[in-house]
Protein backbone atom coordinates (compact mmCIF):
# COMPACT_ATOMS: atom_id res chain seq x y z
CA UNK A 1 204.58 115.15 23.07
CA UNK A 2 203.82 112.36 20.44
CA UNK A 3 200.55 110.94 20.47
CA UNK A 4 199.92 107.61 21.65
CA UNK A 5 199.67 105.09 18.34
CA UNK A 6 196.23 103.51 18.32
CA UNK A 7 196.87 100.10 17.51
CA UNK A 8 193.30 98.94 17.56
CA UNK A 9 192.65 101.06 14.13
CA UNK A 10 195.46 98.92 12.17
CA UNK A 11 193.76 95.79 13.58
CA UNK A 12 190.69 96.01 12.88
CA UNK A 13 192.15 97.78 9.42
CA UNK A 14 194.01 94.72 9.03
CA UNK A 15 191.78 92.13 9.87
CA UNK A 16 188.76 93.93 7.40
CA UNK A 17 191.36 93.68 4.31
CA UNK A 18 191.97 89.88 5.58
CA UNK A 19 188.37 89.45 5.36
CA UNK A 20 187.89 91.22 2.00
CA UNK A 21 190.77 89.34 0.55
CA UNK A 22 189.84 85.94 1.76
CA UNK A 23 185.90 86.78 0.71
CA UNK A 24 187.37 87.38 -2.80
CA UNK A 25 188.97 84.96 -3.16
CA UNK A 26 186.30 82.50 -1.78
CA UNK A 27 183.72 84.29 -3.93
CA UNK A 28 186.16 83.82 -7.35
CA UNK A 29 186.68 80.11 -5.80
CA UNK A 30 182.40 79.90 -5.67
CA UNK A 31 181.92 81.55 -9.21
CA UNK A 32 184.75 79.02 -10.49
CA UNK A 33 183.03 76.20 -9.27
CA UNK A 34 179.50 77.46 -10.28
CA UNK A 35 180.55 77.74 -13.91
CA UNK A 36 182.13 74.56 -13.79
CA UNK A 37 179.19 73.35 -12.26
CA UNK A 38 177.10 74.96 -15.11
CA UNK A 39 179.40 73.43 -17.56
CA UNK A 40 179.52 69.90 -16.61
CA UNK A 41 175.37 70.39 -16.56
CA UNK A 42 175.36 71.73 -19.80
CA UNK A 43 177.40 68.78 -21.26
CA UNK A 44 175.57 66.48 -19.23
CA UNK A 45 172.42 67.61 -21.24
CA UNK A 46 174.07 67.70 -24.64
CA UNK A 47 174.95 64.30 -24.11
CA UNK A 48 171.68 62.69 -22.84
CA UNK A 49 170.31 64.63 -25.59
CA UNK A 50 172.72 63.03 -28.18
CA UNK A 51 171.77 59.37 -26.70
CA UNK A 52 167.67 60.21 -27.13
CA UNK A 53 168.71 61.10 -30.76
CA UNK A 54 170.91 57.56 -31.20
CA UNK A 55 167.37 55.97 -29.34
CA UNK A 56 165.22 57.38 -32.50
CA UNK A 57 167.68 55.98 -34.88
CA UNK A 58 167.49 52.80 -33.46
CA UNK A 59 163.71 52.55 -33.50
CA UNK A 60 163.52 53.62 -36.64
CA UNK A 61 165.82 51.07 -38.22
CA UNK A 62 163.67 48.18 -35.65
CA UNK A 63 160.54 49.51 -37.37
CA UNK A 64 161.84 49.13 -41.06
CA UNK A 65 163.72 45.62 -39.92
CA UNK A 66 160.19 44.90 -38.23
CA UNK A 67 158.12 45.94 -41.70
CA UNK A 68 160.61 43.46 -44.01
CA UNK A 69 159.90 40.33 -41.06
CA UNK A 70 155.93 40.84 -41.73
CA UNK A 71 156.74 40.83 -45.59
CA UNK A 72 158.61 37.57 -45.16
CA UNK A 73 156.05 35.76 -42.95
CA UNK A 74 153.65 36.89 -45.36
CA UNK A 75 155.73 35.47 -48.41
CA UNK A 76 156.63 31.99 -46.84
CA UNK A 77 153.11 31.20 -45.37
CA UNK A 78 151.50 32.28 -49.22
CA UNK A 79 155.11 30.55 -50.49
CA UNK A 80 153.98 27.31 -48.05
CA UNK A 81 150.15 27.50 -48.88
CA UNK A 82 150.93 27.42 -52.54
CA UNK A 83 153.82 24.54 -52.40
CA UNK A 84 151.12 22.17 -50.43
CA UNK A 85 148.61 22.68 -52.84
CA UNK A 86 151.01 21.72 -55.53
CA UNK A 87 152.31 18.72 -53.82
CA UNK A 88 147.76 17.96 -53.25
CA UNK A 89 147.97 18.35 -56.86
CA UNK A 90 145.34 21.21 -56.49
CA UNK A 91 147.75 23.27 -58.28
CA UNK A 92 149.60 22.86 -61.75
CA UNK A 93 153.52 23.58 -61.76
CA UNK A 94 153.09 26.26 -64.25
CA UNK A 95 150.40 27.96 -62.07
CA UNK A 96 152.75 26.46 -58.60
CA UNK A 97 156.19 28.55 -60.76
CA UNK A 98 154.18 31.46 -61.90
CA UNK A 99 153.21 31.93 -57.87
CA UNK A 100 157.28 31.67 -57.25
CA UNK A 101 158.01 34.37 -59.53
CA UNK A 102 155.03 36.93 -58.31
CA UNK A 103 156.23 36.88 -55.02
CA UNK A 104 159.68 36.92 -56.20
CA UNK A 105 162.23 37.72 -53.23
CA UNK A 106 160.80 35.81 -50.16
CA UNK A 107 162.77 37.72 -47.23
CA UNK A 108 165.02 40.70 -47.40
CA UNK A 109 167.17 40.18 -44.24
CA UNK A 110 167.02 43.22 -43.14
CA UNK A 111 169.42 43.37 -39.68
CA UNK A 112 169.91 45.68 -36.70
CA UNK A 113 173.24 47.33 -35.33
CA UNK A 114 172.98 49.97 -33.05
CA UNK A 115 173.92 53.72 -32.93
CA UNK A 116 176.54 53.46 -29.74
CA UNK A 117 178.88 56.15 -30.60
CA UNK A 118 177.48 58.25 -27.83
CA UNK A 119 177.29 55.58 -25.67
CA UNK A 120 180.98 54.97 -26.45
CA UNK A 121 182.36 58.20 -25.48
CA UNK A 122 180.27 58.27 -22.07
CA UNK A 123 182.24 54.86 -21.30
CA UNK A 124 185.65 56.90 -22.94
CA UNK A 125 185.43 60.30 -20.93
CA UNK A 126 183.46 58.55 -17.47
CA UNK A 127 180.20 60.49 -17.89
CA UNK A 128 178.12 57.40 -17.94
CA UNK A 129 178.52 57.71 -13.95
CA UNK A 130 176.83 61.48 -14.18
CA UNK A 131 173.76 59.34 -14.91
CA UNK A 132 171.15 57.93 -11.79
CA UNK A 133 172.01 54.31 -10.73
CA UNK A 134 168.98 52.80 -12.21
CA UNK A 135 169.32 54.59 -15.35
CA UNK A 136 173.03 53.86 -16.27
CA UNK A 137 172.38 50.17 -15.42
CA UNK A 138 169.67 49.89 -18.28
CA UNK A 139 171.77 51.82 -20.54
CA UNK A 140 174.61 49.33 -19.89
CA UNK A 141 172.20 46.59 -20.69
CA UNK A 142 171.57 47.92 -23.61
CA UNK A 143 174.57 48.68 -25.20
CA UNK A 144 176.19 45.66 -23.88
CA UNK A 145 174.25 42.99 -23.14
CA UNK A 146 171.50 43.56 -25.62
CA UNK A 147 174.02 44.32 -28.49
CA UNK A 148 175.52 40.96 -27.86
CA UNK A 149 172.27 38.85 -28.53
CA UNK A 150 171.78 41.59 -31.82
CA UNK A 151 175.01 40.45 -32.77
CA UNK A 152 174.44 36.99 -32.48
CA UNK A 153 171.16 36.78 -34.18
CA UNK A 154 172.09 39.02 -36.78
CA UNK A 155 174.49 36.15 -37.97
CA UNK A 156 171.68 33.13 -37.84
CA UNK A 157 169.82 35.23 -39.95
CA UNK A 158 172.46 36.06 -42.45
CA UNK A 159 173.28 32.52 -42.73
CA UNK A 160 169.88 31.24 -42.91
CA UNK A 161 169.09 33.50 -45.86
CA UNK A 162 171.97 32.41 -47.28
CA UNK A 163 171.48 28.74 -47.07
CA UNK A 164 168.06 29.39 -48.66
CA UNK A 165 168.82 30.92 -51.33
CA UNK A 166 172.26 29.43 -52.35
CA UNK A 167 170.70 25.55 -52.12
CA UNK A 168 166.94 25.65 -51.96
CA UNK A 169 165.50 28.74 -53.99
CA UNK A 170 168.15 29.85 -56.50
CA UNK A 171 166.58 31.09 -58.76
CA UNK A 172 165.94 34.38 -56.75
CA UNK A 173 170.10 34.70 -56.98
CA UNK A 174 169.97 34.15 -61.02
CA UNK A 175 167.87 37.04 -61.76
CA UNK A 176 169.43 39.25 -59.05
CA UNK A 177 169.89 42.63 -60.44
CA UNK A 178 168.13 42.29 -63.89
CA UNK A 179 165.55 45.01 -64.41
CA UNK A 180 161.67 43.97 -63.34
CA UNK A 181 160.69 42.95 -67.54
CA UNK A 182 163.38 40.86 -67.34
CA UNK A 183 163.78 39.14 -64.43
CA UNK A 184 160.08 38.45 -64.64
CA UNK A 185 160.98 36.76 -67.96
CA UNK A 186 164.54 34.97 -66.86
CA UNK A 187 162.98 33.64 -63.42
CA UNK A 188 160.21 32.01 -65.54
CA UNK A 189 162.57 30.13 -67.99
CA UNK A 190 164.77 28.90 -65.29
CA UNK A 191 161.70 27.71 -63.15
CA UNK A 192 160.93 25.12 -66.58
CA UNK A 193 164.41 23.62 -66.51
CA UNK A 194 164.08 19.78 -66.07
CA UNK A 195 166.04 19.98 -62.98
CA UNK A 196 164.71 22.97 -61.68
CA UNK A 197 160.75 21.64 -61.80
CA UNK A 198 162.52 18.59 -59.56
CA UNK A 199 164.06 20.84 -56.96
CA UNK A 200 161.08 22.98 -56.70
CA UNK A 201 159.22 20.27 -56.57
CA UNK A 202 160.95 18.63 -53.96
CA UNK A 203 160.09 18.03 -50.46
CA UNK A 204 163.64 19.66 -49.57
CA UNK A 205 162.19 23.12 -51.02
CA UNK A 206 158.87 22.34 -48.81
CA UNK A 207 161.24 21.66 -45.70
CA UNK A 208 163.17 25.14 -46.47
CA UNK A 209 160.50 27.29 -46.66
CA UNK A 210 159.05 25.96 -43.24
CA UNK A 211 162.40 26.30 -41.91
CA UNK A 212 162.42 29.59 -43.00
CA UNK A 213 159.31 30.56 -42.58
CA UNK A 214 160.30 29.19 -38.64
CA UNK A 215 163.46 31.81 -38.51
CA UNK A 216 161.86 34.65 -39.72
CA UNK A 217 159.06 34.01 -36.68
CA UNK A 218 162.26 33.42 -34.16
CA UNK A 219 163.92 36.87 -35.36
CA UNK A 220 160.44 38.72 -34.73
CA UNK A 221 160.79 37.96 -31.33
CA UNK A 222 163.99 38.83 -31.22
CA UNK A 223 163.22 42.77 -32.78
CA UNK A 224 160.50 42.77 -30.07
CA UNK A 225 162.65 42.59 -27.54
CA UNK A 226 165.10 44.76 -28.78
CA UNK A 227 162.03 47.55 -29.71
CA UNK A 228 161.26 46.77 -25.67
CA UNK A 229 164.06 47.58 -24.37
CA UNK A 230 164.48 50.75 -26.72
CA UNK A 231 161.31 52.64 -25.58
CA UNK A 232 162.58 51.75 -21.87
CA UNK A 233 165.64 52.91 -21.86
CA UNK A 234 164.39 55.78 -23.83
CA UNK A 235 162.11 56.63 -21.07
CA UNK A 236 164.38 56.72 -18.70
CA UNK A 237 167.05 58.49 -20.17
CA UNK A 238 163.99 61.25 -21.71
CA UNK A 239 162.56 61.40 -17.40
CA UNK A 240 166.66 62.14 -16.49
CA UNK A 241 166.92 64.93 -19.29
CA UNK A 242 163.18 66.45 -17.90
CA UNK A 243 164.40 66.53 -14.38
CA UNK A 244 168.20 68.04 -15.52
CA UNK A 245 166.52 70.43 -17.44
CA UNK A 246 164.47 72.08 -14.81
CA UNK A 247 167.21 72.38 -12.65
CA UNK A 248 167.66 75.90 -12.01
């Protein structure tokens, strides 16, 4: 007599290998997606690492554009003091040209671009969205908005320097590139040319300098601004990478 086939034992047999199989599989599915997980963190923090580090580079170069504006407000108001003293005929043209040659170079236009690759390749691969609301809307600003008006000013700068120079103070062009004993000594000859003691003489050179002097003052605020909004967005992105960081 054959004994009676239990078929309780193959289904509970085959519903526990279901139930192993589909726990494998969603445990491989959950590892997957917690390395991916890991992954896209670890990235995340590379990346909002690598803008902090573009941040820093951009202060810095604010900080050495901000150090050559003091230099040149400095130059233009002694430039400016020295020029209405001459034209009060307190001061002798010798002692007025000898004055133009110490101080030599009035402003070194010194401009600011920005370090954006990073920012770049967030926009390029979509990242910039792994970023809080608040946080990717600054950085936008930044890189977009802010660039513009760096952009912009950058060139009224340039071309104010260059006006200067090229038609109101020339001689700091002549002696461009000639070694200190010898500029000293070429600038002082060309300041005694006939023509030269006229120019710098002038009420045009007088009216230059303020102009400058004017610029210089409107570009400060400018790299204020631009130092502002720096250290903000740099605190926001540096709070982000705290709070990814800690995450377990």
């Amino acid at each position: 007599m054959k004994t009676p086939i239990d078929y309780r034992f193959f289904a509970i047999k085959y519903v526990f290998e279901f139930f192993v199989v589909v726990l494998g599989i969603t445990v491989s599915f959950w590892v997957d997606e917690w390395n991916e997980q890991r992954k896209l963190d670890s990235d995340h923090i590379a990346e909002t690492s690598a803008i902090l580090e573009d941040l820093a580079a951009d202060a810095l170069r604010l900080d050495f554009v901000s150090q050559a504006i003091d230099q040149g407000l400095i130059n233009t108001s002694r430039l400016i003091d020295n020029i209405e003293r001459h034209r009060e005929g307190l001061l002798s043209y010798d002692a007025f040209a000898d004055s133009i040659v110490d101080i030599g170079n009035v402003y070194t236009e010194y401009t600011f671009f920005m370090n954006n690759g990073t920012y770049k390749s967030l926009i390029n691969n979509g990242h910039i969205l792994r970023f809080p609301l608040e946080v990717e809307k600054e950085i936008k600003d930044y890189y977009e908005f802010v660039s513009k008006r760096v952009a912009d000013n950058n060139r009224l700068v340039d071309d104010a320097a260059w006006s200067y120079y090229s038609q109101h103070h020339p001689m700091c062009y002549a002696v461009a590139g000639l070694e200190a004993s010898q500029a000293t000594e070429s600038a002082s000859l060309f300041l005694q040319f006939e023509d030269m003691k006229a120019e710098y003489s002038s009420a045009s050179f007088y009216k230059a300098n303020i102009a400058l002097r004017r610029r210089i003052q409107m570009h400060r605020q400018q790299v204020q601004g631009y130092r502002n909004k720096c250290a903000l967005v740099d605190s926001l992105v540096r709070a982000h990478l705290g709070e990814i960081a800690a995450l377990p």
